[in-house]
Structure formats: structure tokens, C-alpha cells
C-alpha atoms as a PDB file:
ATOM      1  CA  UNK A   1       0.000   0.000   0.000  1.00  0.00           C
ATOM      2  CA  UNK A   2       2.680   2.393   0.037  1.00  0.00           C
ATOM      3  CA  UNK A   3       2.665   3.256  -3.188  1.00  0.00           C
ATOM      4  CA  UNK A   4      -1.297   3.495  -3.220  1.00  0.00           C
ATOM      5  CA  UNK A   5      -1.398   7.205  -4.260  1.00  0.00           C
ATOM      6  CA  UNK A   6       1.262   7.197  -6.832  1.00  0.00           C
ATOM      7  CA  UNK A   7       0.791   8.194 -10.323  1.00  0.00           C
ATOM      8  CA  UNK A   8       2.818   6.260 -13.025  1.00  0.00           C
ATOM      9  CA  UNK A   9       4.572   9.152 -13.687  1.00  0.00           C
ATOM     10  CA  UNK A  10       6.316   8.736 -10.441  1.00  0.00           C
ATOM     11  CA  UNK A  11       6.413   4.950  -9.837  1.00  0.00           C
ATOM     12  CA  UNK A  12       9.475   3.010  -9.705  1.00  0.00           C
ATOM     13  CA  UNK A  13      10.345   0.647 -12.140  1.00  0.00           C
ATOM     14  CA  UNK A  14       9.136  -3.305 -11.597  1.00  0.00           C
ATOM     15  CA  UNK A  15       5.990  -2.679  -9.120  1.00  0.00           C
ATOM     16  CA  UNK A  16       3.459  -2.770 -12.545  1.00  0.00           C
ATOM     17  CA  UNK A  17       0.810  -5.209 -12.408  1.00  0.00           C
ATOM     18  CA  UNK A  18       1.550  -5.809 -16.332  1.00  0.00           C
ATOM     19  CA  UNK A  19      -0.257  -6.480 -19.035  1.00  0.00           C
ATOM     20  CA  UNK A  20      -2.130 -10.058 -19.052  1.00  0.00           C
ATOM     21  CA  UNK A  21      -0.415 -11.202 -15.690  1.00  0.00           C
ATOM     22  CA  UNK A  22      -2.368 -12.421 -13.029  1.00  0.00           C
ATOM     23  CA  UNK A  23      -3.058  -8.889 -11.715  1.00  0.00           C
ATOM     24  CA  UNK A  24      -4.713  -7.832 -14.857  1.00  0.00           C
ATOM     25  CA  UNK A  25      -6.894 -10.884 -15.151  1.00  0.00           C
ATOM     26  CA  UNK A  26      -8.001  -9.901 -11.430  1.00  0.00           C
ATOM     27  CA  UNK A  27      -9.000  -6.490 -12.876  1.00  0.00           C
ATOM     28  CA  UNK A  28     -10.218  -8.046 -15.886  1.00  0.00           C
ATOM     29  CA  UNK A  29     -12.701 -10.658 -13.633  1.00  0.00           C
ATOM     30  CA  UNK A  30     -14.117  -7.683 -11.847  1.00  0.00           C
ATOM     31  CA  UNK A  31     -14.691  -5.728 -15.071  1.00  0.00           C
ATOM     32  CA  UNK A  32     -17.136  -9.134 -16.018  1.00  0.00           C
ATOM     33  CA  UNK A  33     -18.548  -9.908 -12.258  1.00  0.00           C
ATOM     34  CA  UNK A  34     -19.719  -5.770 -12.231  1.00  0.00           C
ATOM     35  CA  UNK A  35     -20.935  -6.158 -16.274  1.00  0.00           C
ATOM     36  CA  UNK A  36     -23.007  -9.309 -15.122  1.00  0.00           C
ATOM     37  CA  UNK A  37     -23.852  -8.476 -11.958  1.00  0.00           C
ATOM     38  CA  UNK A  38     -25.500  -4.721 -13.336  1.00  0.00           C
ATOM     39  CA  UNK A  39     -26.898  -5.880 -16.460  1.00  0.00           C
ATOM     40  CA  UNK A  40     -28.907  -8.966 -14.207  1.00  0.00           C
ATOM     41  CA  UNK A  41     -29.909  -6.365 -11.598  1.00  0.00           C
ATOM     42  CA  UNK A  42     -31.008  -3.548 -14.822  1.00  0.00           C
ATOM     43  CA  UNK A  43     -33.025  -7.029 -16.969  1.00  0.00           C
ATOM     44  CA  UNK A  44     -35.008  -7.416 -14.144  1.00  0.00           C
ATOM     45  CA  UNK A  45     -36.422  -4.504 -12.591  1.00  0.00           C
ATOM     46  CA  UNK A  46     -39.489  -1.941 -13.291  1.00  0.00           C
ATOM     47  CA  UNK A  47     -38.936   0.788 -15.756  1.00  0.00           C
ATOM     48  CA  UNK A  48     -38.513   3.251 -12.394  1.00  0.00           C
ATOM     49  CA  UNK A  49     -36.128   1.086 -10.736  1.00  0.00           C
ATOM     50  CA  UNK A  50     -33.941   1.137 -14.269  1.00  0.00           C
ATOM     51  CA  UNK A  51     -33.695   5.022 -14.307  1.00  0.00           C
ATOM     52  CA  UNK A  52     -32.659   4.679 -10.975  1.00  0.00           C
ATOM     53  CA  UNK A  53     -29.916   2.280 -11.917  1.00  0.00           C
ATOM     54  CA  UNK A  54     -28.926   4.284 -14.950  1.00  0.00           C
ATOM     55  CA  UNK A  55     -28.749   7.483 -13.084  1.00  0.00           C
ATOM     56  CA  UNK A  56     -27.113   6.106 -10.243  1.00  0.00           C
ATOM     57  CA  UNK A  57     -23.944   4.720 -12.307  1.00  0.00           C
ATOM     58  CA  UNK A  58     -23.939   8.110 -14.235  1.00  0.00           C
ATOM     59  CA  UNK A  59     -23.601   9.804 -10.621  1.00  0.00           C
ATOM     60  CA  UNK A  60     -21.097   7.427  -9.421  1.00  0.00           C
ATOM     61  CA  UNK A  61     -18.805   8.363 -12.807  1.00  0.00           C
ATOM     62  CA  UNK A  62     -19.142  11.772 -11.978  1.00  0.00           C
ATOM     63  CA  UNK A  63     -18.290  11.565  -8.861  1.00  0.00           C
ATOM     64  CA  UNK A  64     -15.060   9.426  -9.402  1.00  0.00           C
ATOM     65  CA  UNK A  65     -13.883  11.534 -12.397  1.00  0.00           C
ATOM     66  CA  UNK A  66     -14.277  14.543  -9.236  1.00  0.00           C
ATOM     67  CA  UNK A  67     -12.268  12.235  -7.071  1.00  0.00           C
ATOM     68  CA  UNK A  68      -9.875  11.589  -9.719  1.00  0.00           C
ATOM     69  CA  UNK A  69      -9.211  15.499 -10.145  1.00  0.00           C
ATOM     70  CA  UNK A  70      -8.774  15.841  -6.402  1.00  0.00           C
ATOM     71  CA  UNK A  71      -6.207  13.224  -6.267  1.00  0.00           C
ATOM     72  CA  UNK A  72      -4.006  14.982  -9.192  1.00  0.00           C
ATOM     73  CA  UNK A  73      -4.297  18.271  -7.855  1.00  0.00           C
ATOM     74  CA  UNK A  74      -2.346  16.731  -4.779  1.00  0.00           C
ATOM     75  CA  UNK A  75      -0.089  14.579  -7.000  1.00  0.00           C
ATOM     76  CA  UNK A  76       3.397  15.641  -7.890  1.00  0.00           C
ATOM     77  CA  UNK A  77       2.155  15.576 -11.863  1.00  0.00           C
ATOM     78  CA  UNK A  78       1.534  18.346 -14.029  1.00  0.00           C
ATOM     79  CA  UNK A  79      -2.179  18.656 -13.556  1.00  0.00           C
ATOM     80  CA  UNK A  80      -4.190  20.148 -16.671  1.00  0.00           C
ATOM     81  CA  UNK A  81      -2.663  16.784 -18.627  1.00  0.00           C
ATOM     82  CA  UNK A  82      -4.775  14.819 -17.159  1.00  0.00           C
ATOM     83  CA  UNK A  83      -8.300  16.544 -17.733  1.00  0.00           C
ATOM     84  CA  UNK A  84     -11.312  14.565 -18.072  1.00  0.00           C
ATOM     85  CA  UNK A  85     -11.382  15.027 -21.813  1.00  0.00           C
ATOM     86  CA  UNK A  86     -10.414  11.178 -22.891  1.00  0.00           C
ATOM     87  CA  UNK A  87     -12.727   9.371 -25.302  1.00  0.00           C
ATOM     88  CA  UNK A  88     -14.309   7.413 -22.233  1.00  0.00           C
ATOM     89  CA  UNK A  89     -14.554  10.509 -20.397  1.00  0.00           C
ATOM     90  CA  UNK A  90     -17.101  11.749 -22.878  1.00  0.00           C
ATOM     91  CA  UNK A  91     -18.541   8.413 -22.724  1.00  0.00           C
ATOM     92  CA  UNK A  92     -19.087   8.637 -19.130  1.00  0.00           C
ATOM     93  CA  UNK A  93     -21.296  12.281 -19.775  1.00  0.00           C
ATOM     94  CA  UNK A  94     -22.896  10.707 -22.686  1.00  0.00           C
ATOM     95  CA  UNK A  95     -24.098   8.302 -20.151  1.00  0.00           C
ATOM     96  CA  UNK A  96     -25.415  10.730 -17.436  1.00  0.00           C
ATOM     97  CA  UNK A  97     -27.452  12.595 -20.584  1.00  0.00           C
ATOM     98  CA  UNK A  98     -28.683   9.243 -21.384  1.00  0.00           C
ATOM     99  CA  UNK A  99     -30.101   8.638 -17.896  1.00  0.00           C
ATOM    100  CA  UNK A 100     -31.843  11.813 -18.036  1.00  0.00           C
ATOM    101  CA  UNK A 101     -33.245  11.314 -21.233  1.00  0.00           C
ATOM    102  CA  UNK A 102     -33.518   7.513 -20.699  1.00  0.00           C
ATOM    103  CA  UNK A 103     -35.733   6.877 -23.945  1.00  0.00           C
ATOM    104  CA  UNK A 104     -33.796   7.857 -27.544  1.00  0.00           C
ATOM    105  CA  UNK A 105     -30.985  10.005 -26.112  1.00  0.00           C
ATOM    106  CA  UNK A 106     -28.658  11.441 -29.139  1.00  0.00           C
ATOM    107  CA  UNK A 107     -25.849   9.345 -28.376  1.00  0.00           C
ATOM    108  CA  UNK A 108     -27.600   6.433 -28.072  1.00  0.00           C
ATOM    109  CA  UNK A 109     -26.247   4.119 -30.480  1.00  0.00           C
ATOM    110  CA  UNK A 110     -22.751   6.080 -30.214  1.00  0.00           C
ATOM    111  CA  UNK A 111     -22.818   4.427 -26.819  1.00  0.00           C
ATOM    112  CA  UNK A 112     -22.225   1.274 -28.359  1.00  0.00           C
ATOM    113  CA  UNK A 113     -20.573   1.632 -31.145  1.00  0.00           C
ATOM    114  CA  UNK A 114     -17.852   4.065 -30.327  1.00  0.00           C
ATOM    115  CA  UNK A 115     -17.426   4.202 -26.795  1.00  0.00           C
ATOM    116  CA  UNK A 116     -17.667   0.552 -25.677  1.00  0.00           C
ATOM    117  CA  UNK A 117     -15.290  -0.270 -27.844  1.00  0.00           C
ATOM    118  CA  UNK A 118     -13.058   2.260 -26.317  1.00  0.00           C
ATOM    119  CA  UNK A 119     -13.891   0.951 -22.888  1.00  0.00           C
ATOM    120  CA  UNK A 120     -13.157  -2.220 -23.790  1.00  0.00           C
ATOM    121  CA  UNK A 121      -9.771  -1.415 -25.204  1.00  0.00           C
ATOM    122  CA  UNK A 122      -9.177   0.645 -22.200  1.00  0.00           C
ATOM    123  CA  UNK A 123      -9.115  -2.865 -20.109  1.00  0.00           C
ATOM    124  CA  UNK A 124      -7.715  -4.875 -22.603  1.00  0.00           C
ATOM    125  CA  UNK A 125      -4.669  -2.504 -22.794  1.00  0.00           C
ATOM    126  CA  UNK A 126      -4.612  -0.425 -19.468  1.00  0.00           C
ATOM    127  CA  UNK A 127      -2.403   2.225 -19.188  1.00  0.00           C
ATOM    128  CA  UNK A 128      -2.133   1.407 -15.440  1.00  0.00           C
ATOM    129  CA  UNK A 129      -0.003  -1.456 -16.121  1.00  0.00           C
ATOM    130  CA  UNK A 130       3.214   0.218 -15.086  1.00  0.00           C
ATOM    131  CA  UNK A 131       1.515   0.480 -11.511  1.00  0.00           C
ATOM    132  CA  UNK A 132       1.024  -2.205  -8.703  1.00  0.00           C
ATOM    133  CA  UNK A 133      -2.408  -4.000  -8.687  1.00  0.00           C
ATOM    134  CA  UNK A 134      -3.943  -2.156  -5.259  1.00  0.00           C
ATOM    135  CA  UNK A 135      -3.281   1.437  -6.594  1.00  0.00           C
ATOM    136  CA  UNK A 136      -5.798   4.281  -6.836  1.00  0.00           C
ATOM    137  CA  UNK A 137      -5.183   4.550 -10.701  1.00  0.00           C
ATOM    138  CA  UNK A 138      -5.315   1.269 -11.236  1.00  0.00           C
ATOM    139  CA  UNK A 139      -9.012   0.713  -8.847  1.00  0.00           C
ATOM    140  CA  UNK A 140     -10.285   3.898 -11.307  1.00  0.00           C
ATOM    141  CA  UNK A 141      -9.198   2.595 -14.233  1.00  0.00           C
ATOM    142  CA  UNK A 142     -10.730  -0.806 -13.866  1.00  0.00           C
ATOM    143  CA  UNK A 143     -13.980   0.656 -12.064  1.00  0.00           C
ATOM    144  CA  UNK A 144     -14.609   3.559 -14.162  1.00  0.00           C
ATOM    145  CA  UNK A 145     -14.535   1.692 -17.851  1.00  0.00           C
ATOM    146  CA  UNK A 146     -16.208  -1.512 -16.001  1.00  0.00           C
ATOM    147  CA  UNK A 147     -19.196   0.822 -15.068  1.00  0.00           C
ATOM    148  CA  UNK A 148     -19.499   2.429 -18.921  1.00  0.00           C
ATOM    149  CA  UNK A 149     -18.917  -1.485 -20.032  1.00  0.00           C
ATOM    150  CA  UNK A 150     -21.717  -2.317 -17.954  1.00  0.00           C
ATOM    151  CA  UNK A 151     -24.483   0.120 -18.648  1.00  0.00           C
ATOM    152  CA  UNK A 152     -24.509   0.074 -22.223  1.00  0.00           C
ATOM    153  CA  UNK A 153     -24.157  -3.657 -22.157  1.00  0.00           C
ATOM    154  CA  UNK A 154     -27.227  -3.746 -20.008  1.00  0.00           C
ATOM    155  CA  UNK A 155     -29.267  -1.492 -22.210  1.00  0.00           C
ATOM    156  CA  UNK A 156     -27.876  -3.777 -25.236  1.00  0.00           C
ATOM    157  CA  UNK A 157     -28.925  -7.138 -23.582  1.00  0.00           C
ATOM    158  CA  UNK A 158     -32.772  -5.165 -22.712  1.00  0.00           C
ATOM    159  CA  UNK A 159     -33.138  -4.209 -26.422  1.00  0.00           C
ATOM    160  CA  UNK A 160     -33.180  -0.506 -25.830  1.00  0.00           C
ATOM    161  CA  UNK A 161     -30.004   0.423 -28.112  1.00  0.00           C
ATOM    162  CA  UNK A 162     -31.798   0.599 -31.865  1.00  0.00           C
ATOM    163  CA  UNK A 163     -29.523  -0.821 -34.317  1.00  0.00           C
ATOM    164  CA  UNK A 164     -30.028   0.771 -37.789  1.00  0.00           C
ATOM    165  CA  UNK A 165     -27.347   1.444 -39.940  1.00  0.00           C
ATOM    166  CA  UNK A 166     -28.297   5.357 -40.222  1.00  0.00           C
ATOM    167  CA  UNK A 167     -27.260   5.486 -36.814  1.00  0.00           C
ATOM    168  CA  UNK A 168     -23.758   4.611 -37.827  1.00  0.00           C
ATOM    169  CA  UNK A 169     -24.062   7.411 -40.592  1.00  0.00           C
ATOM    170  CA  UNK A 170     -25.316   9.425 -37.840  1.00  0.00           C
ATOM    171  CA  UNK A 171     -22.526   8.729 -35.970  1.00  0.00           C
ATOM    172  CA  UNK A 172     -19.674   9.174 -37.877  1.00  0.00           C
ATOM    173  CA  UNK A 173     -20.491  13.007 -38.551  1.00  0.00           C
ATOM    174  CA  UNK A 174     -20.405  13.440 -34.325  1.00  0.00           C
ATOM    175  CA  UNK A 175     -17.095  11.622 -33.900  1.00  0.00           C
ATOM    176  CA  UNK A 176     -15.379  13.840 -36.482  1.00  0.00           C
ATOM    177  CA  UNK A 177     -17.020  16.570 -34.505  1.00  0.00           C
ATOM    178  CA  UNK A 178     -15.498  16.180 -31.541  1.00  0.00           C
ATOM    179  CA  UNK A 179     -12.119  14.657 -32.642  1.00  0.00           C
ATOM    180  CA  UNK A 180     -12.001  18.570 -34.791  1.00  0.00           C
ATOM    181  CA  UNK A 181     -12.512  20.323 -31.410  1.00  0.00           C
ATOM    182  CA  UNK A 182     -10.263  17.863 -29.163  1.00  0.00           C
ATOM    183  CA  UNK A 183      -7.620  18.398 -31.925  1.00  0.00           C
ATOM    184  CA  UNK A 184      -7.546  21.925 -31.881  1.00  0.00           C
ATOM    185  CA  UNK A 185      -7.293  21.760 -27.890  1.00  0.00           C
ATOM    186  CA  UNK A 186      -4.506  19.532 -27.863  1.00  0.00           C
ATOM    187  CA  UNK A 187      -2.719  21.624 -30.664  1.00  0.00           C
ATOM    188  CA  UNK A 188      -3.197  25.180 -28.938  1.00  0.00           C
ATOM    189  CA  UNK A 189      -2.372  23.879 -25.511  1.00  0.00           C
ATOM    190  CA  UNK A 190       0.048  21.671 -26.474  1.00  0.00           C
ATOM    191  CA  UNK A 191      -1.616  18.562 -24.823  1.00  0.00           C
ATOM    192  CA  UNK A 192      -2.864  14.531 -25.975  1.00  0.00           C
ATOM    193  CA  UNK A 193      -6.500  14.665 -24.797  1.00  0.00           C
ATOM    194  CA  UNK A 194      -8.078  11.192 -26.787  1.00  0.00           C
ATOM    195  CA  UNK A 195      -4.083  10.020 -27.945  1.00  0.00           C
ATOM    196  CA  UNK A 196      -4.757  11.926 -30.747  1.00  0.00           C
ATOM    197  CA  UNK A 197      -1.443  13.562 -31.070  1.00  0.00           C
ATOM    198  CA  UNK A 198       0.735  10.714 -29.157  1.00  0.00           C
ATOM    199  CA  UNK A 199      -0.192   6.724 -28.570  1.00  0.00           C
ATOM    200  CA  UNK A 200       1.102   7.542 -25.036  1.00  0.00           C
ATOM    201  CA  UNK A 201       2.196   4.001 -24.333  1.00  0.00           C
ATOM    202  CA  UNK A 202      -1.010   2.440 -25.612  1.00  0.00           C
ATOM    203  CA  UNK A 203       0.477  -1.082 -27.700  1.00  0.00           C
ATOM    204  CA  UNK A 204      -2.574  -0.856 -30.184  1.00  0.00           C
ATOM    205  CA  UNK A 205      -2.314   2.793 -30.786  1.00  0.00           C
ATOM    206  CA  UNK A 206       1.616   2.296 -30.658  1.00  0.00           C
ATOM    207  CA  UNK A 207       0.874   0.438 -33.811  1.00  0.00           C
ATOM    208  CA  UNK A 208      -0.921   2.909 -36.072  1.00  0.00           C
ATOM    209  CA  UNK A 209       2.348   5.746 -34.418  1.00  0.00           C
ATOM    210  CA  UNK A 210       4.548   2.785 -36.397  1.00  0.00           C
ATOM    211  CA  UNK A 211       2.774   2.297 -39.344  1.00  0.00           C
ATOM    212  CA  UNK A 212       1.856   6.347 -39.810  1.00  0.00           C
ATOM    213  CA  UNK A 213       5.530   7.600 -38.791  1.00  0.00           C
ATOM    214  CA  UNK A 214       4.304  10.659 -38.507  1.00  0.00           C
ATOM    215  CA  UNK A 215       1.814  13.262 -35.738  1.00  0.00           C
ATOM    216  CA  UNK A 216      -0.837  14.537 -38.194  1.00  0.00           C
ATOM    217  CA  UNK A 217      -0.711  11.217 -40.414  1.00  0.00           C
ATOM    218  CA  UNK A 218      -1.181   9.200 -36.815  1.00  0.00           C
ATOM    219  CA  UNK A 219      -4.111  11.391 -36.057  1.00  0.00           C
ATOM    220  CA  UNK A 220      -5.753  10.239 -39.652  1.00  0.00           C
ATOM    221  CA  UNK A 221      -4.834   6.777 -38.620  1.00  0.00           C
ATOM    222  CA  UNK A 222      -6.504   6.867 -35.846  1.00  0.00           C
ATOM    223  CA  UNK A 223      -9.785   8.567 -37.489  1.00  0.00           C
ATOM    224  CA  UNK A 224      -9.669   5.830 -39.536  1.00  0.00           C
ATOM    225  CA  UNK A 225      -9.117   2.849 -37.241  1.00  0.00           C
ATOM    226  CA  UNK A 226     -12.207   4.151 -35.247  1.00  0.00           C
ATOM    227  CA  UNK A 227     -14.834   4.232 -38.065  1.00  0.00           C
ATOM    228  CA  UNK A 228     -13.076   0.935 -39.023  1.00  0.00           C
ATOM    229  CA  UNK A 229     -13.880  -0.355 -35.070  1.00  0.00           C
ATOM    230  CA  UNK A 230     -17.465   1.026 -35.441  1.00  0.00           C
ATOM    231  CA  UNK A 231     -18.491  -0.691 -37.969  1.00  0.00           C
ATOM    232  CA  UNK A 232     -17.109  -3.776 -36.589  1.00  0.00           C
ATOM    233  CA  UNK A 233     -19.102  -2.944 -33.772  1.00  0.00           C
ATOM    234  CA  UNK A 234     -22.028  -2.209 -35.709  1.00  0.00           C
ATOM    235  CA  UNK A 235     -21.852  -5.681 -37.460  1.00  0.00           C
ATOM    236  CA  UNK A 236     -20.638  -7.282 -34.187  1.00  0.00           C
ATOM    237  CA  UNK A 237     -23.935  -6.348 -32.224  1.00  0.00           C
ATOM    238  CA  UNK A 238     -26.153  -6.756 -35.082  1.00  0.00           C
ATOM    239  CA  UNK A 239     -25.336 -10.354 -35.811  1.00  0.00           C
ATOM    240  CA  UNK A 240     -26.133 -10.907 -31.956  1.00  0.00           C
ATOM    241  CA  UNK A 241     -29.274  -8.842 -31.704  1.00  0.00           C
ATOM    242  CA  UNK A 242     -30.876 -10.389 -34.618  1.00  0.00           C
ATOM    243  CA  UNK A 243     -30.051 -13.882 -33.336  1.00  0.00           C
ATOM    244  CA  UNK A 244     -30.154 -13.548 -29.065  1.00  0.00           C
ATOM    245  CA  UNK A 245     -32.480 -10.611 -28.641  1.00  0.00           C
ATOM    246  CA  UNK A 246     -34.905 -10.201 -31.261  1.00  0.00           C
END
């Protein structure tokens, strides 16, 4: 526990939990166990017990992005680089309008196309793995993308995400959106808000960096690898609605 409250920036060498060790399969089992566990507890309540549910994980990833922030601020790391302004981070308040909402929210089917994906990525390849398994970093990591994993699977599994391919077209048009406005952030204040300047350690993003070999041609890359992954996506949960759900 003594390195509980360390960032990665500051962690020795050799204390990482590492990527597909037994650490990250614990983090990995709890990511399922909460996924399961929600999306039971969401298929079989009452309409009013579900916006409960919904609004009560969009609260609780408020509330740890807050904690998050208050942790930094007393951290020995430079503090605006670590904004809330990561894909999942505009998951998680895609999510809280979605609870308020509840029935056809905007981002609806960007919920599950885009940014589960990305949640899913961000457990498959953590970039906590350089710190030890019991760290606060590491417990946010896990819990934060476990709880977006978990509420859009559990609106998936109760047949309330429409699938039409319009609302991939729809999609696409929102992404570029807000990739254009991070982009322009992380160029004036010389920051990586989404990776979309730097792969930042990230092995899959790492690989586009390799292949691109260069910042602006990465960025393109990386536009392209995500409309690639939605449609995958798209597909993906199509195939199972139409056979499992419908």
C-alpha cells in the first residue's frame, strides 16, 4: 500500500501489475462480475427502478472523475494533462445525458458503437499497467470503464439500443465533430486529450504511431481505425441482436 497514491509518472520501475499477468486478469474478472452483476440487476427490474440504476452509475462516474481530479491536484504531476477530456470521459457524460433522457438520447447508439469499444480497449490494454495492482489509478481505471462497459451492455442485452445502420451514418459526422474540437485543444495547448497527437504508451495505438511515422498522419490513422472499429461494432452487435435478442 505504500505506493497506493502514486501516479505512473512517479512509480518506480518493476511494481506494474503488467499487461495479461495475473493482476490484470483480477482487474479483468471484476470488469465481467460488475458487467453481469449490473446488467442482471437492470433485466429485471421496473422501468422506475432502471432510471434509478442508470442514473445512479452516471452519478457514481461523476463523482469518481471529481475524485480523480482531487487526487491529481495533490499529486506531484503536471495537472491540466490529465483533464477529463479522454474518449471514455465523454462516454461517461454521454451516459449521465442518457439517464436523463432515458428513452432515444442522441448518443444512443454512439454508446455502443464508439465508446464501448473504447472501454473495452481501455481494459484490454490499461495504461495502469506500469503500476502495482492495489493502486488508486489502477481501482479507477478498472472501475470507471467496467461501469461504462456495464451500462450500455445492459441497455444492449434489454433491447433498448436501436440498431439501424443510419445510426452509424449518424454517428460518424459526431465523432469527427469532436475529434475537430479535441484536436484543436490539444494543438493550442500543447496537450494529448483522446491520444490523438501521441499513442502515449497504448500497444494498439503504438501500432498505427509505427505504421503512420508521422503526428498529423497518426491522427488520420486513428480517425480511420475508429470508423473501421465502429463498424465492426455495428456488425458485431447486429449479428447478436438479430439472433439472441430479437
Amino acid at each position: 500500500m505504500k505506493h497506493f497514491w502514486t501516479h505512473k509518472d512517479n512509480i518506480p520501475e518493476g511494481l506494474g501489475y503488467g499487461q495479461f499477468k495475473p493482476g490484470h486478469f483480477l482487474w479483468l474478472t471484476f470488469t465481467v462480475v460488475l458487467t453481469v452483476l449490473y446488467t442482471l440487476a437492470y433485466k429485471n427490474a421496473e422501468l422506475s427502478t432502471r432510471v434509478i440504476l442508470m442514473r445512479s452509475l452516471g452519478a457514481i462516474l461523476i463523482l469518481s472523475d471529481v475524485i480523480k481530479m482531487f487526487v491529481l491536484r495533490r499529486s506531484d504531476v503536471v495537472f491540466t494533462d490529465y483533464l477529463p477530456l479522454e474518449v471514455c470521459s465523454f462516454g461517461a457524460y454521454f451516459i449521465v445525458l442518457d439517464s436523463i433522457w432515458y428513452d432515444g438520447s442522441f448518443f444512443l447508439q454512439m454508446l455502443l458503437i464508439l465508446f464501448l469499444p473504447a472501454a473495452i480497449m481501455a481494459v484490454l490494454v490499461p495504461t495502469t499497467t506500469p503500476l502495482p495492482v492495489w493502486n488508486f489509478y489502477t481501482i479507477h481505471q478498472f472501475l470507471y470503464h467496467g461501469l461504462i462497459i456495464a451500462y450500455i451492455v445492459a441497455r444492449f442485452v434489454c433491447n433498448e439500443i436501436p440498431l439501424g445502420y443510419s445510426g452509424v451514418l449518424a454517428s460518424i459526422p459526431k465523432i469527427l465533430v469532436l475529434i475537430g474540437i479535441m484536436y484543436a485543444v490539444d494543438r493550442i495547448f500543447n496537450k494529448n486529450f483522446m491520444f490523438l497527437r501521441d499513442p502515449y504508451g497504448n500497444p494498439l495505438l503504438q501500432l498505427i504511431w509505427d505504421k503512420t511515422q508521422n503526428g498529423r498522419f497518426y491522427t488520420l490513422g486513428l480517425i480511420c481505425f475508429a470508423i473501421v472499429v465502429i463498424h465492426v461494432f455495428y456488425l458485431l452487435f447486429k449479428i447478436i441482436s438479430l439472433i439472441f435478442i430479437h
